[in-house]
C-alpha atoms as a PDB file:
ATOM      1  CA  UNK A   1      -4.977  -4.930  19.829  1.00  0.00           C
ATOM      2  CA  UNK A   2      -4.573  -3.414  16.501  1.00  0.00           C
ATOM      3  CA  UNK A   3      -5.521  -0.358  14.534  1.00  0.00           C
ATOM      4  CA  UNK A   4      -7.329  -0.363  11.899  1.00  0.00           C
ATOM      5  CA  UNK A   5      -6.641   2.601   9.368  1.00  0.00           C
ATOM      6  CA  UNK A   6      -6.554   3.895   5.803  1.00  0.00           C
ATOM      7  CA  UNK A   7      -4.191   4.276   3.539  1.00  0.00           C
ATOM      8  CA  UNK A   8      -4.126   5.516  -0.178  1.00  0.00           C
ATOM      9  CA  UNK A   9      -0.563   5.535  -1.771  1.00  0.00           C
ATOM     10  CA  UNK A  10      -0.913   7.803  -4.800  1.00  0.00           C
ATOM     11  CA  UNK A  11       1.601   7.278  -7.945  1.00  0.00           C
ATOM     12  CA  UNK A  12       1.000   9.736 -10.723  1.00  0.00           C
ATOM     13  CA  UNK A  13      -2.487  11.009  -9.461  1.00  0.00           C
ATOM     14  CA  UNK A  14      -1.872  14.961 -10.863  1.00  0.00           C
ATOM     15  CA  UNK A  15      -0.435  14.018 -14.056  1.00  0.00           C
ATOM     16  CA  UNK A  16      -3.002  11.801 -15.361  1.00  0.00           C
ATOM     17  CA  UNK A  17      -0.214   9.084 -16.178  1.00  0.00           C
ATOM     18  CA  UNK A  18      -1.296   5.912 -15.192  1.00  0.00           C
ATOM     19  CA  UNK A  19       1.880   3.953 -13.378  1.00  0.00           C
ATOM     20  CA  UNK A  20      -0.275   0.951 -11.621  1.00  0.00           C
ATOM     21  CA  UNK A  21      -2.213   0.653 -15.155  1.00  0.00           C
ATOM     22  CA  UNK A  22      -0.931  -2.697 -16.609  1.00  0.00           C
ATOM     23  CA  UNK A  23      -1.949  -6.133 -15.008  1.00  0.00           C
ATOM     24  CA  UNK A  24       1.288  -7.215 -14.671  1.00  0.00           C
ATOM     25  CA  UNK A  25       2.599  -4.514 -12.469  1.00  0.00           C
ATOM     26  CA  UNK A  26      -0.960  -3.987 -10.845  1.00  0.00           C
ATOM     27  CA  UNK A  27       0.128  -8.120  -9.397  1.00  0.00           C
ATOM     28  CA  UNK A  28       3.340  -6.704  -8.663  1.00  0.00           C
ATOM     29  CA  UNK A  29       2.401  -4.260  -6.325  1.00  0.00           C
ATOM     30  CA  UNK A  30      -0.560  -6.482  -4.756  1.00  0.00           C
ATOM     31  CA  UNK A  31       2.023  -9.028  -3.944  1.00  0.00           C
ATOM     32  CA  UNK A  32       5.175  -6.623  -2.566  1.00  0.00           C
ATOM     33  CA  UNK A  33       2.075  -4.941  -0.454  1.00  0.00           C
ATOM     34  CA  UNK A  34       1.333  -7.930   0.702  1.00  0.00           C
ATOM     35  CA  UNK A  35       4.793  -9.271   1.819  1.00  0.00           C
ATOM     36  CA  UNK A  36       5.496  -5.914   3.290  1.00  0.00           C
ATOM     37  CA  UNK A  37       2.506  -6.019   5.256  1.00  0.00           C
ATOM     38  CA  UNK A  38       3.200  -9.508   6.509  1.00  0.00           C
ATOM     39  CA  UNK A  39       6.992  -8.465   7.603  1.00  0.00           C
ATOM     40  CA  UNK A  40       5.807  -5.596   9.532  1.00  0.00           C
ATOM     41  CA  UNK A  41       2.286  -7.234  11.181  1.00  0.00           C
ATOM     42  CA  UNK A  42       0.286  -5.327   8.935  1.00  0.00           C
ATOM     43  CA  UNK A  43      -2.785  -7.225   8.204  1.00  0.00           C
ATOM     44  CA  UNK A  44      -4.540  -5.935   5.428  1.00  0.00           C
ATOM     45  CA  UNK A  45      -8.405  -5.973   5.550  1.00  0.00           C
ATOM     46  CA  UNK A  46      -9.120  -4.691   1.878  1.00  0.00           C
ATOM     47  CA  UNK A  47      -6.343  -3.504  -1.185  1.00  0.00           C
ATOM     48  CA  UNK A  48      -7.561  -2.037  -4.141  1.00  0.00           C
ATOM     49  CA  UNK A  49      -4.606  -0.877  -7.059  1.00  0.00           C
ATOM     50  CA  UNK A  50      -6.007   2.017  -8.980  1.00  0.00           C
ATOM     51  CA  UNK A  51      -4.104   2.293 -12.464  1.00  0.00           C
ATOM     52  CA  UNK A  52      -2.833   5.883 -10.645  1.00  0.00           C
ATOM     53  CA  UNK A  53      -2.629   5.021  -6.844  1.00  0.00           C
ATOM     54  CA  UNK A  54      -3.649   2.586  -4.199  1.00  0.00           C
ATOM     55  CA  UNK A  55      -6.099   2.234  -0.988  1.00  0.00           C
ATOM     56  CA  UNK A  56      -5.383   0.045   1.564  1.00  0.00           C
ATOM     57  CA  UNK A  57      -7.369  -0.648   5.214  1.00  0.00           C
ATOM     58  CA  UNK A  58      -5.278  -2.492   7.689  1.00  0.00           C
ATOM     59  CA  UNK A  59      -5.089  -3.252  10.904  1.00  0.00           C
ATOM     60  CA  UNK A  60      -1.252  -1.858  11.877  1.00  0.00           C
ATOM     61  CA  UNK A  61      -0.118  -2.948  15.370  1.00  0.00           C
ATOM     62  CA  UNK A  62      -0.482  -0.548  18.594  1.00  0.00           C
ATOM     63  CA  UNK A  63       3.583   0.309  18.520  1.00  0.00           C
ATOM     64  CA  UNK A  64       3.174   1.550  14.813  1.00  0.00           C
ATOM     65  CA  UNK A  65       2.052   4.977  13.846  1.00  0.00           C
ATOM     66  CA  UNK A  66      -0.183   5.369  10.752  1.00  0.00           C
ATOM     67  CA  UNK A  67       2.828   7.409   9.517  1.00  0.00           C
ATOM     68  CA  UNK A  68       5.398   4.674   9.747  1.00  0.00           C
ATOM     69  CA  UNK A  69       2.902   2.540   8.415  1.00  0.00           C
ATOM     70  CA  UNK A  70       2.113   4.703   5.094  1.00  0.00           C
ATOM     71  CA  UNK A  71       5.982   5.289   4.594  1.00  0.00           C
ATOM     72  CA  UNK A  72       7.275   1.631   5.223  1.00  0.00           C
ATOM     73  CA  UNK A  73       4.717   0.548   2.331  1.00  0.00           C
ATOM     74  CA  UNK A  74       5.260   3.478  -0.005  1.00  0.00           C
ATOM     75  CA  UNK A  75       8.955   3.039   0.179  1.00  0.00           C
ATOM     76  CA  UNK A  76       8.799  -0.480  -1.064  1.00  0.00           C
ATOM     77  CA  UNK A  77       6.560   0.387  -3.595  1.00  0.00           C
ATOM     78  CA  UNK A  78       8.700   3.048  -5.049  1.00  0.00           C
ATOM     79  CA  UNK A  79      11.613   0.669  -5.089  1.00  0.00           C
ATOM     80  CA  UNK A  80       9.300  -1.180  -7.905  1.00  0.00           C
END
């Protein structure tokens, strides 16, 4: 059975600069959240990329923390 949970990856959020803000890296991240999710057994219910963060509700598998979950999809993302 799996978990569902929220998670909002924030970029620049405090300094008003707007990382996620064009639609060509806004695609980006969709799709490397996406394969990330698939690799780990994520599945991913909703995903929304904000021009300064992202939300994401998932359902994460019983042997996965929300933690792990948060930083296996932020680390990829930062790797952008």
């Amino acid at each position: 059975m799996l978990s569902r949970t929220c998670i909002i990856l924030s970029g620049a959020r405090n300094t008003g600069i707007k990382c996620l803000g064009s639609l060509r890296i806004k695609k980006l991240c969709e799709t490397v959240l996406n394969e990330v999710a698939e690799r780990h057994g994520i599945k991913i219910a909703e995903l929304s990329v904000m021009p300064e963060h992202v939300h994401i509700v998932g359902d994460i598998p019983p042997v996965m923390s929300v933690s792990k979950a948060y930083l296996t999809s932020l680390k990829r993302c930062i790797q952008l």
